[in-house]
Protein backbone atom coordinates (compact mmCIF):
# COMPACT_ATOMS: atom_id res chain seq x y z
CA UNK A 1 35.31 -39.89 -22.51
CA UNK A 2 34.82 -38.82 -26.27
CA UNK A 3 38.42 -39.36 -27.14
CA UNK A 4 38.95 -40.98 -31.20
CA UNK A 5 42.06 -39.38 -32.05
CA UNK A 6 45.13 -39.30 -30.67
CA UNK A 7 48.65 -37.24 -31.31
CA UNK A 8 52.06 -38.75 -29.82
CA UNK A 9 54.55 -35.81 -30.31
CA UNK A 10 58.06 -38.18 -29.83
CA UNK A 11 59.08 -41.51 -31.03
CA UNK A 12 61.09 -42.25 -28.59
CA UNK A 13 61.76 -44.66 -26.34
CA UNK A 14 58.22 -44.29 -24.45
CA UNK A 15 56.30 -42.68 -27.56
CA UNK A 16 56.88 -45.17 -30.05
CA UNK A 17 55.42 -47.51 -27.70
CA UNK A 18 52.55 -45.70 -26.37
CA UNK A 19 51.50 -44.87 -29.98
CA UNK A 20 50.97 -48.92 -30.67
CA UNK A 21 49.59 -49.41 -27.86
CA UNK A 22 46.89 -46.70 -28.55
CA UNK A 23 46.58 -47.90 -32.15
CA UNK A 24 46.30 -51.48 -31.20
CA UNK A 25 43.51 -50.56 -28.60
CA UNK A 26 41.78 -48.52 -31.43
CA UNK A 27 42.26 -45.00 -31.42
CA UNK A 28 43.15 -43.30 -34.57
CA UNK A 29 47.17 -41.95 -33.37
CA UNK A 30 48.79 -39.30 -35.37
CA UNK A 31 53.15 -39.65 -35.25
CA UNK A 32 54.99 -36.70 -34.64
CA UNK A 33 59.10 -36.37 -34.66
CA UNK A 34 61.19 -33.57 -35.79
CA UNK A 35 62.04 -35.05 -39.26
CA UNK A 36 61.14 -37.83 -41.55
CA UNK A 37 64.25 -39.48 -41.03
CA UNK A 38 63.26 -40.37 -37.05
CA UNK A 39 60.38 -41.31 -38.13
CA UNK A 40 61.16 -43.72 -40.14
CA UNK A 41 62.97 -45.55 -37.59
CA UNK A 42 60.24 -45.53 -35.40
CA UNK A 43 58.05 -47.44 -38.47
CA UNK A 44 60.71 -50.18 -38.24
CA UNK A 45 60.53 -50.49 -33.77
CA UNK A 46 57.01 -50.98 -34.78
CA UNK A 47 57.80 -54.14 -36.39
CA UNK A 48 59.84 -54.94 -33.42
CA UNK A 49 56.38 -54.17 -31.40
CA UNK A 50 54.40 -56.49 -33.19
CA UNK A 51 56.68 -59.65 -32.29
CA UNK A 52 56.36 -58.59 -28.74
CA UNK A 53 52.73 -58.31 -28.48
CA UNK A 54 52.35 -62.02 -31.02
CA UNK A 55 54.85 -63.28 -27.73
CA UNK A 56 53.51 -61.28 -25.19
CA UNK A 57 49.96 -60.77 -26.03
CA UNK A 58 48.91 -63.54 -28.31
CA UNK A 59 48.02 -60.92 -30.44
CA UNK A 60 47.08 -62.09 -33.79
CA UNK A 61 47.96 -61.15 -37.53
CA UNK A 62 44.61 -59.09 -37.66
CA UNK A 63 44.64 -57.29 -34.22
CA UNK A 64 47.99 -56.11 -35.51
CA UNK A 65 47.27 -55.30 -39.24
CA UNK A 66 44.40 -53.17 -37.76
CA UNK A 67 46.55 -51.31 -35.37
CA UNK A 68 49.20 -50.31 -38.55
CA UNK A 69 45.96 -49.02 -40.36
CA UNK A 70 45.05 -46.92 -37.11
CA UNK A 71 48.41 -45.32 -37.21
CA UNK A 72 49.52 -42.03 -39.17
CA UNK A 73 52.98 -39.81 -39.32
CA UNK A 74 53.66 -36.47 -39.91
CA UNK A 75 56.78 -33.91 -39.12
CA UNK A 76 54.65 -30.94 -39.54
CA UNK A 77 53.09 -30.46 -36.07
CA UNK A 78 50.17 -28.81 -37.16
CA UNK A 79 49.17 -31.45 -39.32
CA UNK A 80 49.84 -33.64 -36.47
CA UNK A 81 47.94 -31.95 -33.96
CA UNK A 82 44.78 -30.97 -36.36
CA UNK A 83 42.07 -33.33 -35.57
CA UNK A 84 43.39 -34.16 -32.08
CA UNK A 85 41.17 -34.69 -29.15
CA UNK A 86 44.05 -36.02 -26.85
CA UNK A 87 48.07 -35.05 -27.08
CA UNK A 88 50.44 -36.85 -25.12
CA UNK A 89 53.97 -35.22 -25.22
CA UNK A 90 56.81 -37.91 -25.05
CA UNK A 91 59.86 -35.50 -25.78
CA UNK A 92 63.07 -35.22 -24.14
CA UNK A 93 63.07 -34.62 -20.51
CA UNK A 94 64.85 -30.87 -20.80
CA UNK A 95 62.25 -27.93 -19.53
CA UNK A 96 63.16 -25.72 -22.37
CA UNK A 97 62.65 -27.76 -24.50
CA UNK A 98 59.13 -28.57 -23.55
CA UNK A 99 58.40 -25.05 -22.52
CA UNK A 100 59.32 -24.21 -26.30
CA UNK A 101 57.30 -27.07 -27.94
CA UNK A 102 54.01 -26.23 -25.80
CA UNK A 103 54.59 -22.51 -26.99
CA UNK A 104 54.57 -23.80 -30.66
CA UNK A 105 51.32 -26.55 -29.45
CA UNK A 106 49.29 -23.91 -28.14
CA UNK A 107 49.32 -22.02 -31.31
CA UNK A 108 48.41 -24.61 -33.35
CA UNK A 109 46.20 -27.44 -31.55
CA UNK A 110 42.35 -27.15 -31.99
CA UNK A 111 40.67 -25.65 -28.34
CA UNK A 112 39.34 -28.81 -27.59
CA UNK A 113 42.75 -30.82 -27.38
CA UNK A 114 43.83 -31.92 -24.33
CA UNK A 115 47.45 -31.92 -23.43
CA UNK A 116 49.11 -34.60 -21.30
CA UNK A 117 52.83 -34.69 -20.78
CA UNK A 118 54.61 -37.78 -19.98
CA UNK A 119 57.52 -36.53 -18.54
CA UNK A 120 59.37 -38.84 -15.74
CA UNK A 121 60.40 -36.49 -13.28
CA UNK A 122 58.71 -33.17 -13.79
CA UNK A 123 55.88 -31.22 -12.38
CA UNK A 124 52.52 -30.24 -14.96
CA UNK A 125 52.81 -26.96 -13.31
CA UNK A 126 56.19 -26.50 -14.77
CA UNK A 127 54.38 -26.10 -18.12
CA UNK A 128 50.67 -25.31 -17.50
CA UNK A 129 50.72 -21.93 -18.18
CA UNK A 130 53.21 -22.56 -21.42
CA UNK A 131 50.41 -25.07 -23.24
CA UNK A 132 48.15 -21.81 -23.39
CA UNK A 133 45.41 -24.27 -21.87
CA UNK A 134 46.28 -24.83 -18.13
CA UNK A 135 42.62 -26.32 -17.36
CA UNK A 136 43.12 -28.76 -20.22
CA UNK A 137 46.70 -30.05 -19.35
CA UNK A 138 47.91 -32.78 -17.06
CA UNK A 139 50.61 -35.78 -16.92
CA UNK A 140 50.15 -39.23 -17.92
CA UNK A 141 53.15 -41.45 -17.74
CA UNK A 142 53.78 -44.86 -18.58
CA UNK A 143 56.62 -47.30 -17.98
CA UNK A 144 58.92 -48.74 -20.19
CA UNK A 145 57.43 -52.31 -22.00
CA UNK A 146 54.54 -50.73 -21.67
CA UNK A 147 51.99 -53.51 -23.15
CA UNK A 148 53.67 -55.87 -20.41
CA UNK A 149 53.99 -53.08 -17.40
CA UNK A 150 50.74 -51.90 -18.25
CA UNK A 151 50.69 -48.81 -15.61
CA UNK A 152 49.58 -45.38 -16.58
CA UNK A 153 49.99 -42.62 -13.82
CA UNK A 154 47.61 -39.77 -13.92
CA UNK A 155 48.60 -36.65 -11.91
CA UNK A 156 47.14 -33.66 -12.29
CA UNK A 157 48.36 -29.71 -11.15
CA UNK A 158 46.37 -27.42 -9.01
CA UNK A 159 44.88 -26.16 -12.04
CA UNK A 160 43.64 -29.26 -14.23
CA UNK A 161 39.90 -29.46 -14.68
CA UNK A 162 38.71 -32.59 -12.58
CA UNK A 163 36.69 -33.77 -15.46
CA UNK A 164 39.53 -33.66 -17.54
CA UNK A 165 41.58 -35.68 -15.42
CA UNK A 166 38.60 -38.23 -14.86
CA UNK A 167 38.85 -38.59 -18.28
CA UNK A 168 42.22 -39.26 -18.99
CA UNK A 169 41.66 -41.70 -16.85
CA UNK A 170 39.31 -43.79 -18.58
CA UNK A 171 41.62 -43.46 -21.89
CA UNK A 172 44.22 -44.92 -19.64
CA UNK A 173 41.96 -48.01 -19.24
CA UNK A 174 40.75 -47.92 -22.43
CA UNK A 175 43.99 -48.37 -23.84
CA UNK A 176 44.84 -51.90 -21.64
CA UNK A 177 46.53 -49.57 -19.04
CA UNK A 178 45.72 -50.04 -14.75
CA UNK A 179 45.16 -46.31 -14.23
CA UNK A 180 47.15 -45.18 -10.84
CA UNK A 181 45.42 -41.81 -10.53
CA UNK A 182 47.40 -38.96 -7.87
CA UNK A 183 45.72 -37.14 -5.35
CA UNK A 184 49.02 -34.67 -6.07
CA UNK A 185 51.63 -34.08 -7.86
CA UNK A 186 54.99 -35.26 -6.84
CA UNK A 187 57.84 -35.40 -8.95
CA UNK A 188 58.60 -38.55 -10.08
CA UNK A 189 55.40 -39.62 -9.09
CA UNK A 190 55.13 -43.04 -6.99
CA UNK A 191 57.09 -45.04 -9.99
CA UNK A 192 59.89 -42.79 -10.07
CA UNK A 193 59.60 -41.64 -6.24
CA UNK A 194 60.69 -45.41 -5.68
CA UNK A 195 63.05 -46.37 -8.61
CA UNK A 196 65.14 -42.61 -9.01
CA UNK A 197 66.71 -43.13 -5.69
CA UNK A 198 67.43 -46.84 -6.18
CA UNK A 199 69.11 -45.66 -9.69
CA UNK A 200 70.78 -42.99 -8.42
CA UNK A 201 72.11 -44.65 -5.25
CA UNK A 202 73.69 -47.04 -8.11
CA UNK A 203 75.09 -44.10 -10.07
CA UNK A 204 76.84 -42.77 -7.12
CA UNK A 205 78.61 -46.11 -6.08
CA UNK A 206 79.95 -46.13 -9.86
CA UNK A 207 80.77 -42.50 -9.63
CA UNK A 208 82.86 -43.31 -6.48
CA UNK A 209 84.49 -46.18 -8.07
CA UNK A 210 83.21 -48.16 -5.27
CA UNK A 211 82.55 -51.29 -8.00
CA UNK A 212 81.65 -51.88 -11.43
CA UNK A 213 78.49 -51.94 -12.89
CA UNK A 214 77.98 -55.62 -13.23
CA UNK A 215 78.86 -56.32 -9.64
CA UNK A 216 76.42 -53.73 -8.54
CA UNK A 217 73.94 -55.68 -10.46
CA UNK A 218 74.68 -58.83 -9.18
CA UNK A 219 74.65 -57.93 -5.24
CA UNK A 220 71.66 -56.48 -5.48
CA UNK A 221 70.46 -59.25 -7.47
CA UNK A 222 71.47 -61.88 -4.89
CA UNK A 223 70.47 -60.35 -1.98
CA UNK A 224 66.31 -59.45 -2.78
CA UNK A 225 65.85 -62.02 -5.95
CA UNK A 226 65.21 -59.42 -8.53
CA UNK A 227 65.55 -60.40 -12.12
CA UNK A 228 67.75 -57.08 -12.45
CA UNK A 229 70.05 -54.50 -10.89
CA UNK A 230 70.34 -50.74 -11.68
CA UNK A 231 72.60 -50.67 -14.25
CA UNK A 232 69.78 -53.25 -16.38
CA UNK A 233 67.57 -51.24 -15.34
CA UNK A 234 69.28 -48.04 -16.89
CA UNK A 235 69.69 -49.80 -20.18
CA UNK A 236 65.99 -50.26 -20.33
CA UNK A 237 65.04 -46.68 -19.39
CA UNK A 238 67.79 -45.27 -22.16
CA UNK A 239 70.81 -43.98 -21.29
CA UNK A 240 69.95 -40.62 -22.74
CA UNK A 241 66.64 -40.26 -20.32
CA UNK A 242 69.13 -41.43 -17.30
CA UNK A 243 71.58 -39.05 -18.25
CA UNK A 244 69.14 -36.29 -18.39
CA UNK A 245 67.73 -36.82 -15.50
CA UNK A 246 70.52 -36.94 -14.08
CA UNK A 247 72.80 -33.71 -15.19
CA UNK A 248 69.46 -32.21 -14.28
CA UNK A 249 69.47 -33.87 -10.36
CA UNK A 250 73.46 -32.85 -10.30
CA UNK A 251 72.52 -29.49 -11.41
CA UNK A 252 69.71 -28.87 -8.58
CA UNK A 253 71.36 -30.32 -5.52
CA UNK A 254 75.10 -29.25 -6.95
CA UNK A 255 76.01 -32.58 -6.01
CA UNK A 256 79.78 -33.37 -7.04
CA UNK A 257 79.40 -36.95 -7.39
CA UNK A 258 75.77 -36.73 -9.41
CA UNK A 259 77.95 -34.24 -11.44
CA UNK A 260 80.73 -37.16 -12.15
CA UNK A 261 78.22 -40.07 -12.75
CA UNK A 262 76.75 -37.38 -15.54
CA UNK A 263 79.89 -37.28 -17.24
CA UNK A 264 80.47 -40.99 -16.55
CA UNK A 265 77.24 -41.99 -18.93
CA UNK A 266 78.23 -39.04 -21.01
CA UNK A 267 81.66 -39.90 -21.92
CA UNK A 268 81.76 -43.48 -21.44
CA UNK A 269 78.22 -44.86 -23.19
CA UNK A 270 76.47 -41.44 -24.89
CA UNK A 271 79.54 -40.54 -26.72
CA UNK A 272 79.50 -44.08 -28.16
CA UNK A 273 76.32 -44.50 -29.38
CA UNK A 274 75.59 -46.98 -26.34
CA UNK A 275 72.66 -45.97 -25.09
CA UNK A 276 70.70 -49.32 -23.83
CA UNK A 277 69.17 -51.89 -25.13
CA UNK A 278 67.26 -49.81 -27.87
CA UNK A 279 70.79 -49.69 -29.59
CA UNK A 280 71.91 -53.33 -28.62
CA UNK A 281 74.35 -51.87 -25.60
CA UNK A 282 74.90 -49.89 -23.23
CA UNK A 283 76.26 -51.55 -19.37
CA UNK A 284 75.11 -54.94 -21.32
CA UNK A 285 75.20 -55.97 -24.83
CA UNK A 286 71.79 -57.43 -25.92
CA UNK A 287 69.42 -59.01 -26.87
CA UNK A 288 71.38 -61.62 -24.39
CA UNK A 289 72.61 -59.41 -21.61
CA UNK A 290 75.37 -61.13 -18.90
CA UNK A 291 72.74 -60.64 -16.03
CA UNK A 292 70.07 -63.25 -18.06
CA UNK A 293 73.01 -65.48 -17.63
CA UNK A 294 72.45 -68.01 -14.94
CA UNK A 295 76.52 -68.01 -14.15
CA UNK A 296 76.04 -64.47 -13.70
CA UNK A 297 75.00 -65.02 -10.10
CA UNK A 298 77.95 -67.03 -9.20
């Protein structure tokens, strides 16, 4: 693995995060967002990074100073993308709007770039042929807190060059990650395979108006002893990803409830600018949500 430097097109929830976390582990990483203006507030969840990883991490004052000088940010994709020997694609979870990015990409990234998309619930072979570079192209995906749930799926599409793949892989661990490589793809791989369902079963009990989202929370909470329900879960994740993902699911399976719980996060969080804990709300308020609240369970 001859990987040195590194392109993160999306500041996003996921990218911001899995640009530190390259930087911190030493790889030059080149920003990318639509305008200067996003990427400005991704400088400033940096800072927000660096208290995590001092709590988290032990990191200290120089690990961290070193990772800022490691890290670089541009809205002009070619610049971006000039020197890059790895590109990992953290953009919204919409096909055409990947499909249209990897058009632009292809045209401008240097032939020895690998592409790696870290979509949630797509398949690589969506896109392949769109990234001009099918042998060279492959998902990596990551989970939310990523220095603390330090998992990295690899999955690959019929087409992906094994040596590629092998050595995504070893970036994966190079960057502090356990690498979970896939025999195959699946969507949603085996993260996603296990937590959509659980998040959508949620969805559709709000959707029915079976109970609120709080008492959701808490039964499931009770009953198996996890730290969080769903709906905590869906703040974490972003309400815009869930919502995404799920007009997208409602779309596919024409599903009249997945259809209602769309609108629900639409209307009722999206609209107003509650979109998780990123923002400071969304089913919660943070950074002290109810269900950290040991009365919560009573």
């Amino acid at each position: 693995m001859t990987y040195k430097n590194v392109t993160v097109a999306g500041s996003g929830v996921l990218g911001y995060q899995i640009a530190f976390q390259a930087a911190f582990h030493g790889f030059n990483v080149s920003v990318y967002d639509i305008n200067d203006e996003v990427l400005e507030k991704a400088k400033s969840k940096f800072q927000l990074m660096c208290k995590a990883f001092r709590k988290d991490l032990r990191a200290t004052q120089e690990q961290l100073d070193k990772a800022f000088e490691n890290l670089s940010y541009t809205s002009d994709l070619a610049e971006a993308v000039k020197d890059a020997d790895l590109m990992i694609e953290a953009i919204p979870e919409i096909p055409e709007i990947k499909i249209e990015f990897y058009e632009k990409l292809a045209k401008l990234a240097p032939e020895k770039t690998i592409f790696v998309t870290n979509t949630s619930t797509l398949l690589p072979s969506q896109f392949a042929e769109s990234t001009g570079r099918p042998t060279q192209f492959l998902a990596l995906h990551f989970a939310n807190k990523i220095w603390m749930h330090n998992v990295a799926e690899i999955m690959g599409h019929p087409g992906t060059d094994p040596k590629v793949f092998d050595d995504v892989v070893a970036f994966a661990t190079a960057i502090g990650m356990v690498a979970l490589p896939l025999d195959k793809e699946q969507p949603g791989y085996i993260m996603n395979s296990l937590l959509a369902p659980f998040i959508d079963a949620g969805l559709q009990l709000l959707a029915k108006e079976v109970a609120d989202p709080h008492t959701i929370d808490k039964t499931w909470m009770i009953v198996t002893g996890a730290p969080v329900g769903p709906f905590g879960i869906l703040d974490t994740i972003g309400i815009n990803t869930a919502y995404n993902i799920t007009k997208l699911a409602a779309e596919t399976t024409q599903n009249p409830v997945r259809f209602k719980a769309a609108k629900y996060l639409k209307e009722q969080l999206i609209d107003q600018n509650k979109l998780g804990a990123a923002t400071g709300e969304g089913f919660y308020t943070y950074p002290n949500p109810a269900f950290m609240n040991p009365d919560f369970l009573k």
